[in-house]
PDB file of N, CA and C in Angstrom:
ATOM      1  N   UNK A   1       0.840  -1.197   0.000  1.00  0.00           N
ATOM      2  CA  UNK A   1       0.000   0.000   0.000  1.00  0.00           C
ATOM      3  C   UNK A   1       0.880   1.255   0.000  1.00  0.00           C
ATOM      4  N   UNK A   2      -0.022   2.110  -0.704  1.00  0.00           N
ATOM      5  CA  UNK A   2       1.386   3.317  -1.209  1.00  0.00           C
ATOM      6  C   UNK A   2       0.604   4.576  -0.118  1.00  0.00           C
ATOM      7  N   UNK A   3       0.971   5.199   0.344  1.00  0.00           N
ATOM      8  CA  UNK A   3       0.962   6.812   1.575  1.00  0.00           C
ATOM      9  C   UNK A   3       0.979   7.972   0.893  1.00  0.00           C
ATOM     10  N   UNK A   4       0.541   8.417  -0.026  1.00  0.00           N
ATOM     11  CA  UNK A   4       0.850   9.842  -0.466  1.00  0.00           C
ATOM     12  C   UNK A   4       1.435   9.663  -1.796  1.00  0.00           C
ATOM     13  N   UNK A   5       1.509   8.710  -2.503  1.00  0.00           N
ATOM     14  CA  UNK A   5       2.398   8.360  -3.418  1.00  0.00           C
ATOM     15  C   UNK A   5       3.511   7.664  -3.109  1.00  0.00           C
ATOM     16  N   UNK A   6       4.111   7.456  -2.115  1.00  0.00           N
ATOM     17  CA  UNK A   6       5.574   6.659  -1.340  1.00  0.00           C
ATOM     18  C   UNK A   6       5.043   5.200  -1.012  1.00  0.00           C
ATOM     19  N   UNK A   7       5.885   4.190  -1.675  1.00  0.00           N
ATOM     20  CA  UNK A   7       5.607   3.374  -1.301  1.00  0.00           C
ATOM     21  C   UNK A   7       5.696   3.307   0.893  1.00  0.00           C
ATOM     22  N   UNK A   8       5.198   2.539   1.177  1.00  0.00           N
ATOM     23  CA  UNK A   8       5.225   1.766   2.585  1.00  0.00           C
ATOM     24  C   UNK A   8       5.816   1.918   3.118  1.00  0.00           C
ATOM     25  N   UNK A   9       7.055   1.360   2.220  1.00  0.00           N
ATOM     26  CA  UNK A   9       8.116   1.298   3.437  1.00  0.00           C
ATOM     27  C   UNK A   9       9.620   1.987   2.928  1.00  0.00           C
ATOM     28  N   UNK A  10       9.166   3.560   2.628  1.00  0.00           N
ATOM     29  CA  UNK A  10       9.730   4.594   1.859  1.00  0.00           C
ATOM     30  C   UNK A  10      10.361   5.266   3.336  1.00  0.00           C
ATOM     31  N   UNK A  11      11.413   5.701   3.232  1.00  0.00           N
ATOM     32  CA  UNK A  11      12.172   6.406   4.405  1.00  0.00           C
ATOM     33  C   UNK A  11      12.308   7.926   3.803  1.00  0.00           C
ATOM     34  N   UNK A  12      11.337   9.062   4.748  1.00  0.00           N
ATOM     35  CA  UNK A  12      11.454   9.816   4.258  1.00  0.00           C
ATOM     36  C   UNK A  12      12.172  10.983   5.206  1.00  0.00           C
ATOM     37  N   UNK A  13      13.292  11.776   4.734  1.00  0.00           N
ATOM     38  CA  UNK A  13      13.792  12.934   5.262  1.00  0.00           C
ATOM     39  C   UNK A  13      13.725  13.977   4.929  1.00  0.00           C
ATOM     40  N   UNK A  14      13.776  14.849   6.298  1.00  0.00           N
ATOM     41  CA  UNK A  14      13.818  16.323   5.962  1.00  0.00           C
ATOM     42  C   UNK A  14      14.851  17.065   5.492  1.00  0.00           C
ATOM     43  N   UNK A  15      15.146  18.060   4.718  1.00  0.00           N
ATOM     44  CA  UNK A  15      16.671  18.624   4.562  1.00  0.00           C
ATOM     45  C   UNK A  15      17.803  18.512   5.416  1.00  0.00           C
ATOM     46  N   UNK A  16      17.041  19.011   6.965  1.00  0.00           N
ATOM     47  CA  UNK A  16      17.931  19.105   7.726  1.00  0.00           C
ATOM     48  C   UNK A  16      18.559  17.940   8.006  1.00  0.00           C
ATOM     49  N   UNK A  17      17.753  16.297   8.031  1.00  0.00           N
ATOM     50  CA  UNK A  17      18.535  15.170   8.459  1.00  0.00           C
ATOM     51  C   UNK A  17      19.063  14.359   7.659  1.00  0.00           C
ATOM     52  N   UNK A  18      18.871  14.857   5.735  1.00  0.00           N
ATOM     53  CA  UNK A  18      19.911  14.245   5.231  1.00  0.00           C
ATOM     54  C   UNK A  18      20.702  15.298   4.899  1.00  0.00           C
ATOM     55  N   UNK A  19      21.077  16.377   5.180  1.00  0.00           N
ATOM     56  CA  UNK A  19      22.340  17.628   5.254  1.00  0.00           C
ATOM     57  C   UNK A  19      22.779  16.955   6.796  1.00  0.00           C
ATOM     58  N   UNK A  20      22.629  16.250   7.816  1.00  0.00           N
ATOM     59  CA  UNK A  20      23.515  15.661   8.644  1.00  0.00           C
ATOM     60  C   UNK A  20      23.838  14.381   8.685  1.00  0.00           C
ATOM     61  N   UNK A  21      23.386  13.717   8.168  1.00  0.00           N
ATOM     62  CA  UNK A  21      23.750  12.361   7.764  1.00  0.00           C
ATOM     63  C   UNK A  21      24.997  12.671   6.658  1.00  0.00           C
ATOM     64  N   UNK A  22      24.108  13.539   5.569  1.00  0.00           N
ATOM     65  CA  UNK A  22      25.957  13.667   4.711  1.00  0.00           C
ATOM     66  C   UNK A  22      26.896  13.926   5.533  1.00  0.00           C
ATOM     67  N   UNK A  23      26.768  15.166   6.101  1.00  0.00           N
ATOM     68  CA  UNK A  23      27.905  15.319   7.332  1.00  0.00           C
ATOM     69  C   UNK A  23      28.486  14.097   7.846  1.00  0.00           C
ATOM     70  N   UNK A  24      27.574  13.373   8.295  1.00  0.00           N
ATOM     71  CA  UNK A  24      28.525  12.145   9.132  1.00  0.00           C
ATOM     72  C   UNK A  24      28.896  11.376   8.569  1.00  0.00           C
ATOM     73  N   UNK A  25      28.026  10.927   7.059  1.00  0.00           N
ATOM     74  CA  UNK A  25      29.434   9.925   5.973  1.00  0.00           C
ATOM     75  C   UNK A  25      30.395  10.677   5.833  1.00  0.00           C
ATOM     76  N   UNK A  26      30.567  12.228   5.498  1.00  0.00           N
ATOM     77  CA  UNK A  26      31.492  12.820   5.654  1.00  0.00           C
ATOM     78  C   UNK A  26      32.488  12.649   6.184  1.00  0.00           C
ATOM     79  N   UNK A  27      32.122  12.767   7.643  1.00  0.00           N
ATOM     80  CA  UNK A  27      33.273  12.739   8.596  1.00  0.00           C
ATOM     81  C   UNK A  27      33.481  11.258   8.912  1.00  0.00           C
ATOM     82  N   UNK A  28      32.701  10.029   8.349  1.00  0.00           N
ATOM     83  CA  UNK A  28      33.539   8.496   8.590  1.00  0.00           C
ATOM     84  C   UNK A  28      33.977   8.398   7.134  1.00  0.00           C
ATOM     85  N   UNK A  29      33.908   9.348   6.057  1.00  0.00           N
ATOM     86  CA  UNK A  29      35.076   8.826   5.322  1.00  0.00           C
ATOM     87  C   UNK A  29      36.558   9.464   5.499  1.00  0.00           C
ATOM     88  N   UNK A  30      36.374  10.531   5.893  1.00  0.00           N
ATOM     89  CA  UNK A  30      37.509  11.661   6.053  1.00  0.00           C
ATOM     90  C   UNK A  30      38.342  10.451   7.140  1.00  0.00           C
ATOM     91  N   UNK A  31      37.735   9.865   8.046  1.00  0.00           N
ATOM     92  CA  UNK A  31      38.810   8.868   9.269  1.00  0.00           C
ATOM     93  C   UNK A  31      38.892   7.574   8.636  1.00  0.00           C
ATOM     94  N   UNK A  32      38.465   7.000   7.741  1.00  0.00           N
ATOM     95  CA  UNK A  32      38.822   5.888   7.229  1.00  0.00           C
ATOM     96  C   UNK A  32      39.878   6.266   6.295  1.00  0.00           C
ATOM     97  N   UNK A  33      39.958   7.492   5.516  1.00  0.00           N
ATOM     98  CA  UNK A  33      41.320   8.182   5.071  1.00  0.00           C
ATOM     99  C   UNK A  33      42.104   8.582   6.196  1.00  0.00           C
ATOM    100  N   UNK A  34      42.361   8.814   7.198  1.00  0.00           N
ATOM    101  CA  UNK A  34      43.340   9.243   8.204  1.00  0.00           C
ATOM    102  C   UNK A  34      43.562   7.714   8.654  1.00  0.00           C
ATOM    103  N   UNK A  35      43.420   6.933   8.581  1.00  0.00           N
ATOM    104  CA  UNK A  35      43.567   5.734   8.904  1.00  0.00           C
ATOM    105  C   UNK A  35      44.416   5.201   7.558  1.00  0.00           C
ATOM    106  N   UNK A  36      44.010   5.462   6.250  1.00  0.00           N
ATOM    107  CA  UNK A  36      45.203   4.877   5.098  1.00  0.00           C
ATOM    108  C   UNK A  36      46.184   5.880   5.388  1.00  0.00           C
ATOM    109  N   UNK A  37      45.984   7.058   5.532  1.00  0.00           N
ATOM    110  CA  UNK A  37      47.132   7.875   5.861  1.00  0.00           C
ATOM    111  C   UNK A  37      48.251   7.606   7.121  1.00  0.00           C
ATOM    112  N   UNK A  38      47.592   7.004   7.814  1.00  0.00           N
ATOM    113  CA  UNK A  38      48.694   6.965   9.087  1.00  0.00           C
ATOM    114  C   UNK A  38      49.327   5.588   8.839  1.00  0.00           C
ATOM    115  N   UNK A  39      48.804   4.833   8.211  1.00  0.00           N
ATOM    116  CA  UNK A  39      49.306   3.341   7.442  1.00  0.00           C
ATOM    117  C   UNK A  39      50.145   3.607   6.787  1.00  0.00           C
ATOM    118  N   UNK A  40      50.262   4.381   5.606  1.00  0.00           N
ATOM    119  CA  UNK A  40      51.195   4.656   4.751  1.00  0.00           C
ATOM    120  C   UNK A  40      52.399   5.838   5.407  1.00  0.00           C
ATOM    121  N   UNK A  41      52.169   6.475   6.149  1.00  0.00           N
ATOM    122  CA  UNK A  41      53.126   7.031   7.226  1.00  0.00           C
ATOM    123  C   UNK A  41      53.760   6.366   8.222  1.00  0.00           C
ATOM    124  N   UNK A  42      53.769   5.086   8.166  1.00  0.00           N
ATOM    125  CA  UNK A  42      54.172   4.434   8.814  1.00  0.00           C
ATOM    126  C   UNK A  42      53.657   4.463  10.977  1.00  0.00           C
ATOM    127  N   UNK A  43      52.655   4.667  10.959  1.00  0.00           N
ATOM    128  CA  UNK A  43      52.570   4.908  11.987  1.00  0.00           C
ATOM    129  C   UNK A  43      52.230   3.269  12.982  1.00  0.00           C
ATOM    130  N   UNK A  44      52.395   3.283  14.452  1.00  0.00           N
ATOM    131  CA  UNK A  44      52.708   2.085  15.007  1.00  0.00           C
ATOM    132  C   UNK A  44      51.171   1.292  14.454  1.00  0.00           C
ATOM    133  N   UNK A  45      51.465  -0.157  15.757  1.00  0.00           N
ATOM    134  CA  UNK A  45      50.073  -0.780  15.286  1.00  0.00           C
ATOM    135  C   UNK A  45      49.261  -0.227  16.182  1.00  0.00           C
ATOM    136  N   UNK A  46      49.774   0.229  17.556  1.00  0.00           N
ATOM    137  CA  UNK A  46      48.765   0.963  18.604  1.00  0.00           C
ATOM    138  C   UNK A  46      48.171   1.855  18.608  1.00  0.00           C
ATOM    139  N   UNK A  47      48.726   2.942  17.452  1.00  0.00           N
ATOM    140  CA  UNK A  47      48.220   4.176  17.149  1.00  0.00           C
ATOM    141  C   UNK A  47      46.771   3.714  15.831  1.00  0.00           C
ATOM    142  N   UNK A  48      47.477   2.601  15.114  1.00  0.00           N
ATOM    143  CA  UNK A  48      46.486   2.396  13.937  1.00  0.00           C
ATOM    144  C   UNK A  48      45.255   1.418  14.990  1.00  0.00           C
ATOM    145  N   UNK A  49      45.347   1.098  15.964  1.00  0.00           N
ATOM    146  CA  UNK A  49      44.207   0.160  16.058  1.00  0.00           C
ATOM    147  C   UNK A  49      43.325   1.428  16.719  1.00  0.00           C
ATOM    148  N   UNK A  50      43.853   2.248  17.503  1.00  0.00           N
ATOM    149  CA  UNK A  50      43.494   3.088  18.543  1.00  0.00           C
ATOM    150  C   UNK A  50      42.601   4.124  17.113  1.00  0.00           C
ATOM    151  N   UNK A  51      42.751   4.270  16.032  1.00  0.00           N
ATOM    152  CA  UNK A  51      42.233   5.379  14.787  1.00  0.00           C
ATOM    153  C   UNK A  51      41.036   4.535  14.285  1.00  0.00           C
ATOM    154  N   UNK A  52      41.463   2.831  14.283  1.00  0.00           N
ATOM    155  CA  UNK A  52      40.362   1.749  13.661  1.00  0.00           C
ATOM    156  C   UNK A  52      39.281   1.738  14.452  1.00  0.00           C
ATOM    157  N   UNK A  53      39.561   1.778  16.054  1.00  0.00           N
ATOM    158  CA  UNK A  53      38.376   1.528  16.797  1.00  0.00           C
ATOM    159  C   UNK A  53      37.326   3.089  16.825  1.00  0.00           C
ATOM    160  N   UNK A  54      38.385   3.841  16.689  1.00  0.00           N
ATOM    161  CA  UNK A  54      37.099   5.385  16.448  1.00  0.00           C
ATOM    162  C   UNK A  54      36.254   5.417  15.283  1.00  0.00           C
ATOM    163  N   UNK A  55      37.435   4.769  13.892  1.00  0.00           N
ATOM    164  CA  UNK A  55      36.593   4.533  13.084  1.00  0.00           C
ATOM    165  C   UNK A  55      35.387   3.501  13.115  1.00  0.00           C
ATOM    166  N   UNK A  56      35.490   2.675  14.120  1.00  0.00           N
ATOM    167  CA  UNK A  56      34.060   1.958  13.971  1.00  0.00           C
ATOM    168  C   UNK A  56      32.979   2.293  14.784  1.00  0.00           C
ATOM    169  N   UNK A  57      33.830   3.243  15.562  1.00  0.00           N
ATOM    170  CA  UNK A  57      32.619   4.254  16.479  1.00  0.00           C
ATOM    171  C   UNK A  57      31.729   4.996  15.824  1.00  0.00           C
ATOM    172  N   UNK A  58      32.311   5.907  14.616  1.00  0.00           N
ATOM    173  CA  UNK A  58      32.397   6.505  13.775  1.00  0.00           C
ATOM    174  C   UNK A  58      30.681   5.801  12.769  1.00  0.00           C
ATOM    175  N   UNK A  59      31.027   4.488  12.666  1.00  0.00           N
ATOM    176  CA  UNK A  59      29.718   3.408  11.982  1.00  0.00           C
ATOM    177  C   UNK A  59      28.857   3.147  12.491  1.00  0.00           C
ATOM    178  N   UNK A  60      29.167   2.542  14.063  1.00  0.00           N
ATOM    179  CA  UNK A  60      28.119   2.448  14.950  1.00  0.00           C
ATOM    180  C   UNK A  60      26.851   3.439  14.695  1.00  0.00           C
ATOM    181  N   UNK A  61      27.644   4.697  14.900  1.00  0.00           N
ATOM    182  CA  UNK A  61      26.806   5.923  15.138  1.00  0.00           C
ATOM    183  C   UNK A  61      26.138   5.967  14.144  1.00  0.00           C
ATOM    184  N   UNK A  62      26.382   5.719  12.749  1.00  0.00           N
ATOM    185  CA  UNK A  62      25.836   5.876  11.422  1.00  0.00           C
ATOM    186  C   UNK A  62      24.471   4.969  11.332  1.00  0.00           C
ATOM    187  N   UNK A  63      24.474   4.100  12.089  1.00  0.00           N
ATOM    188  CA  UNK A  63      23.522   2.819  11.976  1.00  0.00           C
ATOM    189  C   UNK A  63      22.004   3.298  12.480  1.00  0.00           C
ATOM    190  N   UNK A  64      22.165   4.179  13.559  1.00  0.00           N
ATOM    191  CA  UNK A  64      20.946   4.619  14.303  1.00  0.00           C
ATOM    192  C   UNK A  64      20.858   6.467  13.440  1.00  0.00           C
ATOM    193  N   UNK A  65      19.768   6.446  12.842  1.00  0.00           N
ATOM    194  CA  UNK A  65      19.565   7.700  11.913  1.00  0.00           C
ATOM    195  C   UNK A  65      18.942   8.643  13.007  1.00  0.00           C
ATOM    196  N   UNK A  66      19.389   9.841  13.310  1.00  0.00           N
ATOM    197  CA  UNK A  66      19.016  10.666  14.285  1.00  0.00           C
ATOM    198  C   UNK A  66      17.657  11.601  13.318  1.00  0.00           C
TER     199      UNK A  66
END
């Protein structure tokens, strides 16, 4: 069954919450690049796991749409 023309089970946003959602792929791609960057800079494994685990903080957060 279609709502207004949208199907059912259509996810719909307002400007404002997909202008912050871009923001936040934004900012988990920008750290998944600081993460090839500190790889290729040779940086330790403690520093790279310690950048990996923000980056998956980084996803977590992405999962639940504010």
């Amino acid at each position: 069954m279609q709502r207004g023309g949208l199907p059912e089970d259509a996810v719909v946003l307002s400007a404002a919450e997909l202008a912050d959602l871009q923001d936040r792929l934004f900012q988990l791609r920008c750290a998944a690049e600081d993460v090839v960057t500190a790889a290729e800079d040779g940086a330790d494994s403690g520093e790279l796991r310690r950048m990996a685990a923000g980056l998956v903080q980084e996803a977590k957060g992405l999962e639940r749409l504010r």
